[in-house]
C-alpha atoms as a PDB file:
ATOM      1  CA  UNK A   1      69.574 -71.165  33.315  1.00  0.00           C
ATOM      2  CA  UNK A   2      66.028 -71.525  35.278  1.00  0.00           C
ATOM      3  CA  UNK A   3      64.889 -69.442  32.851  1.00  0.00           C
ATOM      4  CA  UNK A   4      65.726 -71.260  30.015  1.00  0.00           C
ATOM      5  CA  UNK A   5      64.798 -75.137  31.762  1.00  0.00           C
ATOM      6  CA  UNK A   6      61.160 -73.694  32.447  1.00  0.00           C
ATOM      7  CA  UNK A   7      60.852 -72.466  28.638  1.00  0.00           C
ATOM      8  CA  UNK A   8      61.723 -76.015  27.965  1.00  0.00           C
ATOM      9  CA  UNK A   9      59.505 -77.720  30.348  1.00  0.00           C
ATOM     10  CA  UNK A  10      56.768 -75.767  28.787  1.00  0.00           C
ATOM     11  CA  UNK A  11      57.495 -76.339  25.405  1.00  0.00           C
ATOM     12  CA  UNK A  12      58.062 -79.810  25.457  1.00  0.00           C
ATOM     13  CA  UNK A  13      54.451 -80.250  27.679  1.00  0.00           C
ATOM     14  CA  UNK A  14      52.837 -78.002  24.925  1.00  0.00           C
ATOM     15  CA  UNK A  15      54.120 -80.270  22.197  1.00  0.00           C
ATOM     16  CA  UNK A  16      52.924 -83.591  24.228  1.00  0.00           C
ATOM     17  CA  UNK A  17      49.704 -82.307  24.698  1.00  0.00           C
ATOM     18  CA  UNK A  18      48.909 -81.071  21.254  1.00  0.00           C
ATOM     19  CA  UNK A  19      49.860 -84.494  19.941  1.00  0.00           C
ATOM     20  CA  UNK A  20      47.625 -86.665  22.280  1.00  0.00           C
ATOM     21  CA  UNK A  21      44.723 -84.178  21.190  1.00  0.00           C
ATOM     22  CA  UNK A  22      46.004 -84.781  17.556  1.00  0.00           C
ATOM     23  CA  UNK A  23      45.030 -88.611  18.025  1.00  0.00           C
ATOM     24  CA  UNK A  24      40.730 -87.377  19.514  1.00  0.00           C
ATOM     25  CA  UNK A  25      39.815 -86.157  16.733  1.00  0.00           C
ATOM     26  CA  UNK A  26      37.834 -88.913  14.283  1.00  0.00           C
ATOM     27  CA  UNK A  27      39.646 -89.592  10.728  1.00  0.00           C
ATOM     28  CA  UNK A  28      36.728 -88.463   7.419  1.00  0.00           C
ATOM     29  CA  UNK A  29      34.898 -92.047   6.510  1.00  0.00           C
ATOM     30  CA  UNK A  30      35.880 -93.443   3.183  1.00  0.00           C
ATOM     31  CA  UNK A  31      33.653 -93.598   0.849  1.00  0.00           C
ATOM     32  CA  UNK A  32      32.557 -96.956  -0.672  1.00  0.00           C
ATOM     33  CA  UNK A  33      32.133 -97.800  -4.132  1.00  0.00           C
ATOM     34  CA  UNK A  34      29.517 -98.953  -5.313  1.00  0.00           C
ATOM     35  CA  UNK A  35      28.135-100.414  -8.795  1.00  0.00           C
ATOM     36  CA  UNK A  36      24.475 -98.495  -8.669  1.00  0.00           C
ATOM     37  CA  UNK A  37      24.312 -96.056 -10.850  1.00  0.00           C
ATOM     38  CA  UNK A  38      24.236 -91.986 -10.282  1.00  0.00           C
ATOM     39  CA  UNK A  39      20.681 -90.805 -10.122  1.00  0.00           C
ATOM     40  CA  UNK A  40      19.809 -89.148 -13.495  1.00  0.00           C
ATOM     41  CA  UNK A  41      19.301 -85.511 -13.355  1.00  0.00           C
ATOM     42  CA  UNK A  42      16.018 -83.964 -12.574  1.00  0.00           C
ATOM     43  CA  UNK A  43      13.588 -82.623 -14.645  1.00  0.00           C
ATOM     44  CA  UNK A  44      13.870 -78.217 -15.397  1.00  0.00           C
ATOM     45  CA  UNK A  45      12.926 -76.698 -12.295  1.00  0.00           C
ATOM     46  CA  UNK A  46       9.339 -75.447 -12.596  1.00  0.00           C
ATOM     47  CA  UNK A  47       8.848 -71.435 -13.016  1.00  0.00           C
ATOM     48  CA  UNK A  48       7.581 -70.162  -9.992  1.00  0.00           C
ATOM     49  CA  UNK A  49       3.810 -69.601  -9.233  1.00  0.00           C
ATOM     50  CA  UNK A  50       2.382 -66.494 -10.644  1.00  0.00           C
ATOM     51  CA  UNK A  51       1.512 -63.652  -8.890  1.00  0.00           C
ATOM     52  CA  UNK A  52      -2.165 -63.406  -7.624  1.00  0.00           C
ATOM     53  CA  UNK A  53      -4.528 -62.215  -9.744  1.00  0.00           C
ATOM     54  CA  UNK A  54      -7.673 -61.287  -7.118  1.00  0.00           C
ATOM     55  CA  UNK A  55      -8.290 -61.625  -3.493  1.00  0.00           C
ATOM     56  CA  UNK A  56      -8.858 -64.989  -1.418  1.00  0.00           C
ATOM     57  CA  UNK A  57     -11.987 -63.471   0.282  1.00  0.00           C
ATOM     58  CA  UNK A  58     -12.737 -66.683   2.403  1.00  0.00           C
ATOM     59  CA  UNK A  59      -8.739 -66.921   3.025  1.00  0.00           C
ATOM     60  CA  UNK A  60      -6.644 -65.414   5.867  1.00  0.00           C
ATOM     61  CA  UNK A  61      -5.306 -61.846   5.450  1.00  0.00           C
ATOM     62  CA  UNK A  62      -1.466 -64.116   5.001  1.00  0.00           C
ATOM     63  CA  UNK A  63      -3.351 -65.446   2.269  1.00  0.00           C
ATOM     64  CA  UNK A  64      -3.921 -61.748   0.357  1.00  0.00           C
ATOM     65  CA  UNK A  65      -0.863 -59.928   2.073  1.00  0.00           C
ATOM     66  CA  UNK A  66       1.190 -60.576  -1.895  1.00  0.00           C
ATOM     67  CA  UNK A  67      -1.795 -59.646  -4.106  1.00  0.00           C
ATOM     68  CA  UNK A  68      -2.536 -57.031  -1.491  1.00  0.00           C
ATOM     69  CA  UNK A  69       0.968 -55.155  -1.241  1.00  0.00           C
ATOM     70  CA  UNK A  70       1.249 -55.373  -5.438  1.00  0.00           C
ATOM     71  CA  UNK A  71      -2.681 -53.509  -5.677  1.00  0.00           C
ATOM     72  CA  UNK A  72      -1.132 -50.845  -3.195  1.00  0.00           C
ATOM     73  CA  UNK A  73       2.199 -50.467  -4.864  1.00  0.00           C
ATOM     74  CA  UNK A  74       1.033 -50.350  -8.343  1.00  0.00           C
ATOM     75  CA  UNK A  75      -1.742 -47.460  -7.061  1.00  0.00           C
ATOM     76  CA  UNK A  76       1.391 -45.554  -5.698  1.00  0.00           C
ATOM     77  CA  UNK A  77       3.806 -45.979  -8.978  1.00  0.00           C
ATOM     78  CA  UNK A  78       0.819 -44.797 -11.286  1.00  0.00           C
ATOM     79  CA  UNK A  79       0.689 -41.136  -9.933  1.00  0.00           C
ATOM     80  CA  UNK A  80      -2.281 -40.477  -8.618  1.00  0.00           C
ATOM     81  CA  UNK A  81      -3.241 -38.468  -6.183  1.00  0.00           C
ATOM     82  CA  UNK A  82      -3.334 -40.749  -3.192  1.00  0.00           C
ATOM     83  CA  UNK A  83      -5.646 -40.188   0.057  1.00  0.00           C
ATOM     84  CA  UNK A  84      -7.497 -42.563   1.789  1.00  0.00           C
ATOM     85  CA  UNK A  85     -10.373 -42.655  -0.238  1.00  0.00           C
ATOM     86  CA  UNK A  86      -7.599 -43.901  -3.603  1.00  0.00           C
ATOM     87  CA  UNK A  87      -6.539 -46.789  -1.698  1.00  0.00           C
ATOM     88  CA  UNK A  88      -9.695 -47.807  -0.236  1.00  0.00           C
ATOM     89  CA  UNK A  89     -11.436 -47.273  -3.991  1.00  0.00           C
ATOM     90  CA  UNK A  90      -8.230 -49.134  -5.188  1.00  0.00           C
ATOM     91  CA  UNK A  91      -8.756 -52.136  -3.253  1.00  0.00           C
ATOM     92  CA  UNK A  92     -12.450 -52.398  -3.908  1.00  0.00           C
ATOM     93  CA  UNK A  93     -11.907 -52.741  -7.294  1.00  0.00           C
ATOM     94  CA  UNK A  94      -9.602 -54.809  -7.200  1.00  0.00           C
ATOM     95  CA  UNK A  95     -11.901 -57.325  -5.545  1.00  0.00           C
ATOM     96  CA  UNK A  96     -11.574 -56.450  -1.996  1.00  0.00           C
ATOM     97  CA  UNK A  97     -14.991 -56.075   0.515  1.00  0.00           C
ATOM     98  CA  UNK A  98     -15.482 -52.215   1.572  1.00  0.00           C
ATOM     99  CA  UNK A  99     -17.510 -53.221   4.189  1.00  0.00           C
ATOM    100  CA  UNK A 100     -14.235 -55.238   5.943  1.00  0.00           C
ATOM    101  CA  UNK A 101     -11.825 -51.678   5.485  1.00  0.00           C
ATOM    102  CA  UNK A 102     -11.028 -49.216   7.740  1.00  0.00           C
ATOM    103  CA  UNK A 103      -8.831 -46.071   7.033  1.00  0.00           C
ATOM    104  CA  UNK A 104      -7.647 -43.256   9.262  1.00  0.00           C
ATOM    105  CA  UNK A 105      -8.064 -39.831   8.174  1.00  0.00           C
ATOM    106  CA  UNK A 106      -6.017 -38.394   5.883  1.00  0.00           C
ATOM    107  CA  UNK A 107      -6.105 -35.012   6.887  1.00  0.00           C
ATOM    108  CA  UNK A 108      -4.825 -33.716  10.253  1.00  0.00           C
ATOM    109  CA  UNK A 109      -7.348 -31.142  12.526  1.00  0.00           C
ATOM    110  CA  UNK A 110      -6.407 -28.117  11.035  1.00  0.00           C
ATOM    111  CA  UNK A 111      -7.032 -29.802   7.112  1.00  0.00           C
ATOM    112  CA  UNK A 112      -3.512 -30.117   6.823  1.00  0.00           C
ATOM    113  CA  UNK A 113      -2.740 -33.669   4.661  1.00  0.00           C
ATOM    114  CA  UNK A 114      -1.641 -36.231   7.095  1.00  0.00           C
ATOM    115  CA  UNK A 115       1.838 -37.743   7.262  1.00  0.00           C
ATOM    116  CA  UNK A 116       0.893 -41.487   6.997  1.00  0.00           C
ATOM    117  CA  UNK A 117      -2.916 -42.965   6.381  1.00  0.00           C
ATOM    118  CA  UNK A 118      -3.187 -46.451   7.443  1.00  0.00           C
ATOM    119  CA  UNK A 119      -5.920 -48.807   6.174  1.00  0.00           C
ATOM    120  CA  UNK A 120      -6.799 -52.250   6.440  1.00  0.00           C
ATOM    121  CA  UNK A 121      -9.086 -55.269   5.775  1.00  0.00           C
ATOM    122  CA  UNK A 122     -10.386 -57.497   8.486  1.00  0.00           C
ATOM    123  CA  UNK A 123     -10.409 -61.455   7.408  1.00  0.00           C
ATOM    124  CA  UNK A 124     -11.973 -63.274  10.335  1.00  0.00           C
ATOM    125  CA  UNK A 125      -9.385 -62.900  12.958  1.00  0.00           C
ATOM    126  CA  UNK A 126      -6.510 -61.041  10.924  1.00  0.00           C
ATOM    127  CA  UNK A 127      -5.788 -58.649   9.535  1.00  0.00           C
ATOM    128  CA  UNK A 128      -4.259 -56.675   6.231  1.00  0.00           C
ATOM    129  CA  UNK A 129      -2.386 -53.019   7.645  1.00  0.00           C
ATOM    130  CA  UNK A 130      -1.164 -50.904   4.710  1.00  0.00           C
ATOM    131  CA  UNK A 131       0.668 -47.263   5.577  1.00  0.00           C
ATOM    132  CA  UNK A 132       1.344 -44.954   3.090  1.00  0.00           C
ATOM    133  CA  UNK A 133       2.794 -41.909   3.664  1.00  0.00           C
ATOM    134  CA  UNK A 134       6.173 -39.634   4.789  1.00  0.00           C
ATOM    135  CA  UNK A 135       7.812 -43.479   5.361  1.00  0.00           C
ATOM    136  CA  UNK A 136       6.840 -45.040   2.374  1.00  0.00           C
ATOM    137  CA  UNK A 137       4.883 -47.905   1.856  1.00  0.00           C
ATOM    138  CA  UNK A 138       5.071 -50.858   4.217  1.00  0.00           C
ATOM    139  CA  UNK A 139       2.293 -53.393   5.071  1.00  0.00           C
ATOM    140  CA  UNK A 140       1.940 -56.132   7.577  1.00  0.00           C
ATOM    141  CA  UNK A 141      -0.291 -58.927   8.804  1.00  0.00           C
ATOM    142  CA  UNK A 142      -1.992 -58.607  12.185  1.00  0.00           C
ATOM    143  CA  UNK A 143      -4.623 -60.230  14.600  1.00  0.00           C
ATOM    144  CA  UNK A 144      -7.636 -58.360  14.992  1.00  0.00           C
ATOM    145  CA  UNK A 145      -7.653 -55.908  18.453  1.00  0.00           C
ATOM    146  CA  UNK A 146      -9.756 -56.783  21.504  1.00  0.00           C
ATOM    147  CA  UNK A 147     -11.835 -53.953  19.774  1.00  0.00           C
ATOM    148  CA  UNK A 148     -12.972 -56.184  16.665  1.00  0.00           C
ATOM    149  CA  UNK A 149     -11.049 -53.705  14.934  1.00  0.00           C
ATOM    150  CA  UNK A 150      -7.651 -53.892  12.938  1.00  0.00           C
ATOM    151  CA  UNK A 151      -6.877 -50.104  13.591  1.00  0.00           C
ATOM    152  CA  UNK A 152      -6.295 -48.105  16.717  1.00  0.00           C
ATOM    153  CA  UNK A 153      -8.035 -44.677  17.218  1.00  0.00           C
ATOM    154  CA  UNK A 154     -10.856 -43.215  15.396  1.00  0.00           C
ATOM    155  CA  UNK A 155     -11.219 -44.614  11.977  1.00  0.00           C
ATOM    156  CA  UNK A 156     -13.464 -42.817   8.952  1.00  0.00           C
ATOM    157  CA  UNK A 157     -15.967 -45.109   6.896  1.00  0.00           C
ATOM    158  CA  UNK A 158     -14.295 -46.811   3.823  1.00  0.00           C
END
């Protein structure tokens, strides 16, 4: 019978106490009418901004990371042979300054083709990293290293 007075208790505080929360909560405003109008619909939304078309030389490497990665990955669908020297020749053409690049080897000490090359352009204080290789392609933007340089380790000449 304890048993059964306590269940009660229980329930019936339960009940109390999820009504007098019922009443915090704060009713949805109603909205007011009004005689103004609807705004008229906008305009077509524009078409987005084409793609690049050449480097922004006096720009931030940001600023070339899109026109950089679609140079790179249209080098890499077309076929070719790649190596260092096909990217770096790549992005020259394209526009880019040789004298700004940097590329690690791309074969290993015992002339064995490397796994990944990495190259880059410097732009003032950032920098453009490219990596081709066993991983894929994948690029990035970086500050330049205490060095001056955008690449770690022993780089060959663009």
């Amino acid at each position: 019978m304890r048993r059964s007075r306590r269940a009660l208790v229980r329930a019936l505080v339960g009940v109390a106490l999820a009504v007098s929360l019922a009443g915090c909560t704060t009713p949805e405003p109603m909205p007011i009418p009004t005689d103004t109008p609807s705004a008229s619909p906008s305009a077509e939304p524009s078409a987005p901004p084409a793609p690049p078309t050449a480097p922004v030389l006096d720009g931030t490497a940001a600023d070339n990371h899109e026109f950089f990665d679609r140079i790179n990955q249209e080098l890499i669908a077309s076929g070719a042979a790649l190596n260092g020297a096909a990217f770096i020749d790549n992005l020259v053409a394209h526009g880019f300054p040789r004298d700004a690049m940097e590329v690690t080897p791309d074969r290993t000490a015992i002339n064995e083709p490397a796994d990944n090359i990495t190259f880059s352009i410097r732009f003032g204080e950032t920098c453009l990293l490219g990596q081709w290789g066993n991983i894929g392609y994948a690029s990035l933007v970086a500050d330049v290293l205490a060095t001056g340089r955008c690449l770690v380790g022993t780089a060959r000449p663009a």
